[in-house]
Protein backbone atom coordinates (compact mmCIF):
# COMPACT_ATOMS: atom_id res chain seq x y z
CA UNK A 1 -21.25 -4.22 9.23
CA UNK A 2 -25.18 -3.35 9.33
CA UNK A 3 -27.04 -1.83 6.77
CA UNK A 4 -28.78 1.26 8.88
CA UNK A 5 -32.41 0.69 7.77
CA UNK A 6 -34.25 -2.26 7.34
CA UNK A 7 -38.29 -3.11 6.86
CA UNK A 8 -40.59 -5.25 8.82
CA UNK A 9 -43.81 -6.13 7.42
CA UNK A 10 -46.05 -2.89 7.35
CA UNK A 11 -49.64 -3.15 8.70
CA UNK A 12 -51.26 -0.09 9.90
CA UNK A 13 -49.22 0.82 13.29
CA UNK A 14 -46.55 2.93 13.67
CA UNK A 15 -43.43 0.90 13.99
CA UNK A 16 -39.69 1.59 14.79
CA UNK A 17 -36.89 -0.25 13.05
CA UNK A 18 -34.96 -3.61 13.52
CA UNK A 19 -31.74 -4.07 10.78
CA UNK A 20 -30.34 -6.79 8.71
CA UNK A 21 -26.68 -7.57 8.61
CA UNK A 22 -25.35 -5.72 5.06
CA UNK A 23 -23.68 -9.35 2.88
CA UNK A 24 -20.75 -7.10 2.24
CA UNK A 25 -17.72 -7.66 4.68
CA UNK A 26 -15.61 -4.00 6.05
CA UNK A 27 -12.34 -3.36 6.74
CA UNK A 28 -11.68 -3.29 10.37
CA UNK A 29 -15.52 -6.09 11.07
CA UNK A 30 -16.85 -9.03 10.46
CA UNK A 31 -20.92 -8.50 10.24
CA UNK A 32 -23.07 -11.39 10.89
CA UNK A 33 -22.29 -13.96 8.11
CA UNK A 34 -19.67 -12.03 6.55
CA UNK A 35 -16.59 -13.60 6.57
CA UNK A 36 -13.41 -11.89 8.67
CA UNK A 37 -11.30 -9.45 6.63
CA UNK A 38 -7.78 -8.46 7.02
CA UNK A 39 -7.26 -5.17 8.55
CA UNK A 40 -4.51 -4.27 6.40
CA UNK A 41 -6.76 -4.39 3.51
CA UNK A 42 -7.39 -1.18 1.74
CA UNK A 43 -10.61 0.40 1.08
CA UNK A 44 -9.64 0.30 -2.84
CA UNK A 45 -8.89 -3.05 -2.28
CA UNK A 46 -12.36 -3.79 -0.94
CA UNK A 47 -14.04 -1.98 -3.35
CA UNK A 48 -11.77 -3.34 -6.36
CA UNK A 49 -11.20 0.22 -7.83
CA UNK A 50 -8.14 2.29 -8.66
CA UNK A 51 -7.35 5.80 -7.64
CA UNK A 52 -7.45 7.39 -10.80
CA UNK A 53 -9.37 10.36 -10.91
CA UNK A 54 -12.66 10.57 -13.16
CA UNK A 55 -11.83 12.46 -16.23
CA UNK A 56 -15.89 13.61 -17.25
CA UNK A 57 -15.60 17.40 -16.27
CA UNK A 58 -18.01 18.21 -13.47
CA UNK A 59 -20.82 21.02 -14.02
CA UNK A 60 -20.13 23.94 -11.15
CA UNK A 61 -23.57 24.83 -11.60
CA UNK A 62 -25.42 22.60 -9.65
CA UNK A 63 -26.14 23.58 -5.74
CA UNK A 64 -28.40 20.91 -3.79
CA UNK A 65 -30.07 21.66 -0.81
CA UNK A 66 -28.62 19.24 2.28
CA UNK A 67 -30.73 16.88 3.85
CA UNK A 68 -30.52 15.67 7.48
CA UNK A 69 -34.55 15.24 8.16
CA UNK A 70 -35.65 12.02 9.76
CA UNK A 71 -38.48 10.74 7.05
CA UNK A 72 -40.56 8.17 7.44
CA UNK A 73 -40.58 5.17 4.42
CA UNK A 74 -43.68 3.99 2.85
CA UNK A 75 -43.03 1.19 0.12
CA UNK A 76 -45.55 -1.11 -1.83
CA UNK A 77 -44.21 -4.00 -3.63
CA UNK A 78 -44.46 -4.88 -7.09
CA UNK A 79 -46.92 -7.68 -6.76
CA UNK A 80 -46.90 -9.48 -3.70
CA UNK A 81 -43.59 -10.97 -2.17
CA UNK A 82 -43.70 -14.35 -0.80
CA UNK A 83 -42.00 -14.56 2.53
CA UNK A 84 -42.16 -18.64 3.51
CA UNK A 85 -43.99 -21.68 3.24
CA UNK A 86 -46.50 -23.10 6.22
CA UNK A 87 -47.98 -26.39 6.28
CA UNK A 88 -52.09 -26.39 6.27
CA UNK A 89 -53.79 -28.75 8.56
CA UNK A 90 -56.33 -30.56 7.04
CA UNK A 91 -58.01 -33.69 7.61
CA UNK A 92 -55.76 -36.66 5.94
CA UNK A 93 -52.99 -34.45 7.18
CA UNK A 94 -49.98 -31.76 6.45
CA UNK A 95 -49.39 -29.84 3.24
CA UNK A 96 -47.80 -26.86 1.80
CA UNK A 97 -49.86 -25.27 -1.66
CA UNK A 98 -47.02 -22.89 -2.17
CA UNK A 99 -43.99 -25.24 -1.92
CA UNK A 100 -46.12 -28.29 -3.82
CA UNK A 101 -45.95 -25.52 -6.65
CA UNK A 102 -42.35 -24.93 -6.35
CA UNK A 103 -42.94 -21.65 -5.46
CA UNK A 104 -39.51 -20.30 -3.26
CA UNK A 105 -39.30 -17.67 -0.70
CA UNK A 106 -38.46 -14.25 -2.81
CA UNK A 107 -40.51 -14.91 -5.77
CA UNK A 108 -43.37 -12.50 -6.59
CA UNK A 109 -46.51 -13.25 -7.63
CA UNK A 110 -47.58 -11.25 -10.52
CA UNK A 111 -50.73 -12.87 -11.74
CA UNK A 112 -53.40 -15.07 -10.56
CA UNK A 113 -55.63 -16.81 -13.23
CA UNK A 114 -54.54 -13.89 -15.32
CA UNK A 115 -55.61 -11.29 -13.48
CA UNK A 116 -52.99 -8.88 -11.95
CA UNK A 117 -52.29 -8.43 -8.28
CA UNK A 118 -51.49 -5.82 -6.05
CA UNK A 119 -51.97 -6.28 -2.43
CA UNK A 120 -52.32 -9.12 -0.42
CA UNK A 121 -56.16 -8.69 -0.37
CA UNK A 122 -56.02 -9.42 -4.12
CA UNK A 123 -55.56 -13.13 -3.31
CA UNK A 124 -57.89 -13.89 -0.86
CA UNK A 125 -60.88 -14.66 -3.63
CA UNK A 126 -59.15 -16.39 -5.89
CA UNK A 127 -58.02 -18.61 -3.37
CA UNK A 128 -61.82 -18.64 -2.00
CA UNK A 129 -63.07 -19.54 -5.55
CA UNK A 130 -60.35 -21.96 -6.55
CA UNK A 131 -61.08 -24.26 -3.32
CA UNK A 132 -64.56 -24.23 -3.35
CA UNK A 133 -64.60 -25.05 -7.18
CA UNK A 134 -61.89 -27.95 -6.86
CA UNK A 135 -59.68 -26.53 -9.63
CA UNK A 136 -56.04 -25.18 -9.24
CA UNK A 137 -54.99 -21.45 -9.35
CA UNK A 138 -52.79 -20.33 -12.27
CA UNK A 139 -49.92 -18.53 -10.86
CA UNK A 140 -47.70 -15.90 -12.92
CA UNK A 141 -44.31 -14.96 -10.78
CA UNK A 142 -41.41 -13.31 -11.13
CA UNK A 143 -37.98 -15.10 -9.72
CA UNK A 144 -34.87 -12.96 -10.22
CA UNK A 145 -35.16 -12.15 -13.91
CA UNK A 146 -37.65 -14.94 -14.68
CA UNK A 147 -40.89 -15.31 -15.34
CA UNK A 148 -42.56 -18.31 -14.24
CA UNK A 149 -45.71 -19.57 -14.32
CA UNK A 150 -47.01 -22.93 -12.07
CA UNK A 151 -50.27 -24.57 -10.73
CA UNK A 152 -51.03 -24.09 -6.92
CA UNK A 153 -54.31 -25.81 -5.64
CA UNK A 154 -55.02 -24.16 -2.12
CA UNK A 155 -55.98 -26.72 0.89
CA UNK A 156 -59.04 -27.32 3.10
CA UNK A 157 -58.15 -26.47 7.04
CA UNK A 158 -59.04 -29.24 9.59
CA UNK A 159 -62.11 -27.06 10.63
CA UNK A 160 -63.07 -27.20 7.20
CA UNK A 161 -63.68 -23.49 6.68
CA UNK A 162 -60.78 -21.98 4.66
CA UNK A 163 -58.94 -22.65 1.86
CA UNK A 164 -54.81 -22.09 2.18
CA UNK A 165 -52.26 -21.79 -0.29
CA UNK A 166 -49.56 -22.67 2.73
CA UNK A 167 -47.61 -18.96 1.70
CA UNK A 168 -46.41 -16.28 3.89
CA UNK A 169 -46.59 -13.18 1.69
CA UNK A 170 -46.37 -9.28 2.00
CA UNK A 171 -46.98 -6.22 -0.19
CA UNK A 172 -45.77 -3.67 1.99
CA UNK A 173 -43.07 -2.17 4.18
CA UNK A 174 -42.34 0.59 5.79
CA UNK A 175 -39.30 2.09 8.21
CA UNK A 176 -37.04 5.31 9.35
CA UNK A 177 -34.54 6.83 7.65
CA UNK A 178 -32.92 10.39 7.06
CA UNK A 179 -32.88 12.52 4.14
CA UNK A 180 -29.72 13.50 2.31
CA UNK A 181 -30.73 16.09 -0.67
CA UNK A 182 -32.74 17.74 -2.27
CA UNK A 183 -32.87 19.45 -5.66
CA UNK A 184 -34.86 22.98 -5.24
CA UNK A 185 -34.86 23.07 -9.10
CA UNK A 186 -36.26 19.47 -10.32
CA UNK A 187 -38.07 18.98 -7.07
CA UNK A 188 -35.89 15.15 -7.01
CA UNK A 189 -34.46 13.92 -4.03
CA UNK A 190 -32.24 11.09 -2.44
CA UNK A 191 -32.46 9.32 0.59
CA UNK A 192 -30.72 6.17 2.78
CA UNK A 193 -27.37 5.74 0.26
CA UNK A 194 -28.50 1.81 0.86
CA UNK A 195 -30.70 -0.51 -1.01
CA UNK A 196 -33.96 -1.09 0.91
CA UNK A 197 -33.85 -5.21 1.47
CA UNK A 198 -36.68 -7.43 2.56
CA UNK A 199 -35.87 -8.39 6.12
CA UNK A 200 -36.96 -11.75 5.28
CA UNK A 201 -35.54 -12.76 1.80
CA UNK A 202 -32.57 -10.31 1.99
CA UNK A 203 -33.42 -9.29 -1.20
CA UNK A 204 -34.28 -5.65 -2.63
CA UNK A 205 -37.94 -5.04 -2.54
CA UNK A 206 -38.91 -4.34 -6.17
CA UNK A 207 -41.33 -1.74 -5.45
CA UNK A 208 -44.86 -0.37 -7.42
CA UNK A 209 -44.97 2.97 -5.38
CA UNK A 210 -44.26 4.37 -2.09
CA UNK A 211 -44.08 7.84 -0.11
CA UNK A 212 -42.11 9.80 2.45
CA UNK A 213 -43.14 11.18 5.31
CA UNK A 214 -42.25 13.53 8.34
CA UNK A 215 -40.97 11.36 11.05
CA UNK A 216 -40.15 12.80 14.89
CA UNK A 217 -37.10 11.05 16.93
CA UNK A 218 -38.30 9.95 20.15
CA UNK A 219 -35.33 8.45 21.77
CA UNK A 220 -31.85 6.88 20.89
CA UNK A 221 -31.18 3.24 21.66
CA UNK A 222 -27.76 3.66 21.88
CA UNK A 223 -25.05 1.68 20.69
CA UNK A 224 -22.38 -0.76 22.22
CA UNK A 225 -19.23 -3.01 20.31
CA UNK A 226 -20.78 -5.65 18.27
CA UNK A 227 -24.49 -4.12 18.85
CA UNK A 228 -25.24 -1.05 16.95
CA UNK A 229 -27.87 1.29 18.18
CA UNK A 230 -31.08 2.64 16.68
CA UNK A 231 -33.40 5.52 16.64
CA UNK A 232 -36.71 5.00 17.96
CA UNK A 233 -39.19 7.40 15.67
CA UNK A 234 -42.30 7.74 14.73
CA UNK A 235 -44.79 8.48 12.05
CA UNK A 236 -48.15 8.43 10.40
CA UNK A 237 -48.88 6.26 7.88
CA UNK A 238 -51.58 8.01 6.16
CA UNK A 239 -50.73 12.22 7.28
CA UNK A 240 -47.46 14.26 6.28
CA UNK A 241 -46.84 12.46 3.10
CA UNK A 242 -43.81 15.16 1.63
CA UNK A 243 -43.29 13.32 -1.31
CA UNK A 244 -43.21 9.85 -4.02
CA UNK A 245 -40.69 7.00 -4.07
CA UNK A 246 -39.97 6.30 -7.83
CA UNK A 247 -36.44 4.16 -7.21
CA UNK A 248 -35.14 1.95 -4.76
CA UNK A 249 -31.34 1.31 -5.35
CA UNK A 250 -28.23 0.32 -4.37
CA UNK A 251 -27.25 4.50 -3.82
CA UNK A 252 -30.79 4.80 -1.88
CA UNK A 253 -34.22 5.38 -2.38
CA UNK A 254 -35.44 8.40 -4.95
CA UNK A 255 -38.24 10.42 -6.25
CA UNK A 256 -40.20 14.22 -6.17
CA UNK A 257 -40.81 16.30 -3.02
CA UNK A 258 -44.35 17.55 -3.69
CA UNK A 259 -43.17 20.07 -0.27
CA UNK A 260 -40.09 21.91 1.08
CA UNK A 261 -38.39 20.78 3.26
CA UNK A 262 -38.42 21.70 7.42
CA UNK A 263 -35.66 22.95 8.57
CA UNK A 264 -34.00 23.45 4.89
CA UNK A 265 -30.23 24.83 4.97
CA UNK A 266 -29.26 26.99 1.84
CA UNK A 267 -27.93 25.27 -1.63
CA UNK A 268 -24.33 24.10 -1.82
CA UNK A 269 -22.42 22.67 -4.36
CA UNK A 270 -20.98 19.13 -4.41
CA UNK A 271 -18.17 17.50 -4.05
CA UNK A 272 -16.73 15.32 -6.54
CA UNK A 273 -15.37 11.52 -4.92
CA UNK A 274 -11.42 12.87 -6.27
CA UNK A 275 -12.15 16.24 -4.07
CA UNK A 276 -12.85 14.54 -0.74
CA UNK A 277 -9.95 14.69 1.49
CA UNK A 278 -8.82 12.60 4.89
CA UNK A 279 -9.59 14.84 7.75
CA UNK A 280 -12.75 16.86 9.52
CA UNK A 281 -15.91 16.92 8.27
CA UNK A 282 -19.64 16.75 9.57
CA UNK A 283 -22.82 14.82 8.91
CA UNK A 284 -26.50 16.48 9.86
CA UNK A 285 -29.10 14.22 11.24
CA UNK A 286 -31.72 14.52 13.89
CA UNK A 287 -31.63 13.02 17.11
CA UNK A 288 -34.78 14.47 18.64
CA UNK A 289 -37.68 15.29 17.32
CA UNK A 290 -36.94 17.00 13.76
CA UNK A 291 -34.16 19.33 14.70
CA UNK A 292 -31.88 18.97 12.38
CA UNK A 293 -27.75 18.86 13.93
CA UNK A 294 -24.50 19.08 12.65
CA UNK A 295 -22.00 16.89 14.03
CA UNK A 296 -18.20 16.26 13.62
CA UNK A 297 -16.74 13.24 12.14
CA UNK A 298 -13.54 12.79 10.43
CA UNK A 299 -13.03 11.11 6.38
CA UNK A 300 -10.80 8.48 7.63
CA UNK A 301 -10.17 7.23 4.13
CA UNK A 302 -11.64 7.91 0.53
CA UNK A 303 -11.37 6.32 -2.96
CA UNK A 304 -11.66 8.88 -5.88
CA UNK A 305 -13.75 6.30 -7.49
CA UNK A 306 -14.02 6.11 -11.44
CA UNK A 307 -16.88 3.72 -11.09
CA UNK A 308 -20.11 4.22 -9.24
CA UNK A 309 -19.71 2.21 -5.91
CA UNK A 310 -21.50 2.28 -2.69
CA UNK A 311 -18.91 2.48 -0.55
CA UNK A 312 -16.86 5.17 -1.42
CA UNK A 313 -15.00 6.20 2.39
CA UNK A 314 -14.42 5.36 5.59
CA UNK A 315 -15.82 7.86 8.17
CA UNK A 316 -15.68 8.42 12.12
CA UNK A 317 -17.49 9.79 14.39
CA UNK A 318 -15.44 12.62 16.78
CA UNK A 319 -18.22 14.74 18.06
CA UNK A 320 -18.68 14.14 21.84
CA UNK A 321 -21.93 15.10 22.39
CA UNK A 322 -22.96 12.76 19.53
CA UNK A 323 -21.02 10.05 20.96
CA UNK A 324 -22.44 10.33 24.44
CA UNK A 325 -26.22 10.19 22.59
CA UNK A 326 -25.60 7.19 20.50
CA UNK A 327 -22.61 5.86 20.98
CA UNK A 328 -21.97 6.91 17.59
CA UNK A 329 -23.15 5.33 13.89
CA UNK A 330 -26.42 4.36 14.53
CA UNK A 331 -29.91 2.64 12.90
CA UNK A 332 -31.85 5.32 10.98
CA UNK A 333 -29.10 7.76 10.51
CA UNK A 334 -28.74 6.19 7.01
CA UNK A 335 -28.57 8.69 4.68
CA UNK A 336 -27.14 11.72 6.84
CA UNK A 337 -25.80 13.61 4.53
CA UNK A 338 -21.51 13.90 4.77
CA UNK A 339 -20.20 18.19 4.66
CA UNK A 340 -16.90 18.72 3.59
CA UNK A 341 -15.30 22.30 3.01
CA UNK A 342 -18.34 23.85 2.35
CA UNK A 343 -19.62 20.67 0.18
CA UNK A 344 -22.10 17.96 0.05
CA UNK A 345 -19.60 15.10 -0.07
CA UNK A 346 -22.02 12.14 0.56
CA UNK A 347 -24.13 10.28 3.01
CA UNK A 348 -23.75 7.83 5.88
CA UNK A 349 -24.93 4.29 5.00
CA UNK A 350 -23.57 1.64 7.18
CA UNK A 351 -21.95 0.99 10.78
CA UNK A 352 -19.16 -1.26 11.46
CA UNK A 353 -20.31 -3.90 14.19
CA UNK A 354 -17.49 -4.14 16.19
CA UNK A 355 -16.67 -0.77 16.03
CA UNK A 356 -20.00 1.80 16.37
CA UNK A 357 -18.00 4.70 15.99
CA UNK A 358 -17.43 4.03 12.45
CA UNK A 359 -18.84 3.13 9.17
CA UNK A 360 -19.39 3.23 5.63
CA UNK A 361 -20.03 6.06 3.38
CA UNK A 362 -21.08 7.04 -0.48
CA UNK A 363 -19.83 9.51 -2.44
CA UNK A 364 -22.94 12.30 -3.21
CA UNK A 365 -22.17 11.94 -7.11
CA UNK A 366 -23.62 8.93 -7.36
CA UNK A 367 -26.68 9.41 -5.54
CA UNK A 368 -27.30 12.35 -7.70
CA UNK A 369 -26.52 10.01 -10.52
CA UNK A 370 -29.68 8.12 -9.46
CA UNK A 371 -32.09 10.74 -8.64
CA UNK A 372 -31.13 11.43 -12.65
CA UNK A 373 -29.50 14.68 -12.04
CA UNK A 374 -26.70 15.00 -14.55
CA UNK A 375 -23.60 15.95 -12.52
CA UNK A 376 -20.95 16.14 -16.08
CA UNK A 377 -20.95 18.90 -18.60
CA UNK A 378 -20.46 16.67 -21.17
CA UNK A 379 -23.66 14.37 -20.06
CA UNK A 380 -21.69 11.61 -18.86
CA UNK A 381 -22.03 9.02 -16.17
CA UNK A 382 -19.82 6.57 -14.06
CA UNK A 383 -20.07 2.70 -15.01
CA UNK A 384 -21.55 1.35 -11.41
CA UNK A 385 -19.74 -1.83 -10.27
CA UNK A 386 -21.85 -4.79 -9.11
């Protein structure tokens, strides 16, 4: 199973997308790493929930406008995320700064000699300054939970010109994706239905800021059994920005539109995970240039979830002329939103390997959840499950 959108390291070109395998195993694949799961094995199984519908009464007031726009992903880390260790040549010989100081691919470095930093360019003088004055850097970082702080004294080259702290590190990322709501009302919106990883550390990015922007579809890579396809798009880095990223969780990525939307269908209401039935449906996404489609799939199988889980149903793709395109699920269609009788449902989020045609989905209530739009009368939420 593959997540469908991952992040290279951002510099200033445009770039199109390579995944990373999701950690979670599906029912009918085995994704790279994941160990092999019995077919028989429900989706409630899988997910550990029962079937038991939620009991908070759902507002029938709230109409979201459907997504389907290809968006571009702008994200700046929180700090700057080390990525791995290299060994500086220098005169007497070999040796990594960074993993002297015990400091492990993943971490992020909040502070340098107590001063905060925010880009990678932040570094470069204090590791400048510490080398030419002989004296150690004093390194604030963030592993997991903890906060730990550790001496790092950066090393001469061979040439004897720079000064190296022997890290690999990033503070940006950026990617494709598609857009699956937004609230005309609050201005909030949700993307993706996936947790934006690091496609080094496999870990979520923790992330200061970011943007969205309009993307264009400029060809379909398309997909085969036990390779999954892509979208090839573009977009500007620095033009088209449509709105903020606030949140990057395990329903997606959230913020504000500061823009409507192109190609913006009319509100609809939602669909709650106990409403969504086995049989036809249809996703919207673009697969050239940003013309938004509908396309038919069918709910394969769906769990009327009581806690907030990622993936909710099992969905397939049945529209032909999709299926000649792309072969079906494919990279940067994460986050298509899923239309059901006349309701948003949910989005698209993953593709099983072996099997293109199908995937994962998440039920819409949770994303909403997320974006903090209150989906109960009586104000409450769903316990999310880990």
């Amino acid at each position: 199973m593959i997540a469908l959108l991952a992040f290279p390291f951002f510099t200033q070109q445009i770039i199109p997308f390579k995944s990373q395998p999701s950690q979670a195993a599906s029912t009918s694949t085995t994704d790279t790493g994941a160990e092999n799961t019995a077919k028989d094995l429900s989706l409630a199984e899988l997910t550990g929930l029962s079937f038991h519908q939620a009991k908070a009464e759902a507002r029938d007031d709230i109409r979201i406008i459907p997504g389907g726009q290809s968006i571009g992903v702008q994200l700046q880390t929180k700090g700057v995320l080390v990525v791995g260790h290299h060994v500086v040549k220098g005169k007497s010989g070999g040796i990594s700064p960074g993993e002297k100081a015990d400091i492990q691919v993943g971490d992020v470095i909040l502070e340098i000699d107590g001063k905060e930093i925010k880009t990678m360019n932040d570094v470069k003088p204090f590791v400048k300054q510490a080398g030419e004055s002989n004296h150690p850097l004093d390194i604030k970082l963030k592993r997991g939970e903890k906060t730990i702080s550790t001496e790092l004294k950066p090393a001469l080259d061979k040439q004897g010109k720079n000064f190296q702290i022997g890290l690999y590190i990033r503070d940006s990322a950026a990617g494709i994706g598609t857009m699956t709501f937004y609230d005309p009302n609050s201005k909030k919106y949700g993307a993706l239905g996936h947790v934006i990883s690091d496609m080094d550390t496999k870990k979520p990015i923790e992330i200061n800021n970011g943007a969205i922007v309009r993307s264009s579809v400029t060809s379909i890579e398309k997909g085969n059994n036990g390779i999954p396809g892509e979208k090839q798009a573009t977009f500007s880095p620095t033009e088209n920005k449509i709105g903020s990223i606030t949140k990057n969780s395990p329903f997606g990525i959230f913020g504000e539109l500061n823009q409507n939307l192109e190609d913006a269908r009319k509100p609809m209401p939602i669909a709650q995970p106990h409403e969504v039935q086995e049989g036809p449906a249809k996703i919207l996404t673009v697969l050239e240039g940003e013309k938004v489609e509908a396309y038919d799939v069918e709910i394969v199988s769906s769990v009327p979830q009581t806690n907030a889980a990622t993936k909710g149903m099992v969905i397939q793709i049945k529209d032909k002329e999709l299926l000649n395109k792309t072969g079906g699920i494919v990279q940067g269609m994460s986050g298509s939103p899923i239309i059901q009788n006349g309701k948003i449902i949910g989005a698209v989020t993953h593709v099983f390997v072996n099997d293109p045609t199908s995937g994962y989905g998440v039920h819409i209530e949770f994303m909403l959840q997320e974006a903090g739009i209150n989906v109960h009368k009586n104000g409450a939420s769903l316990k999310k499950v880990s």
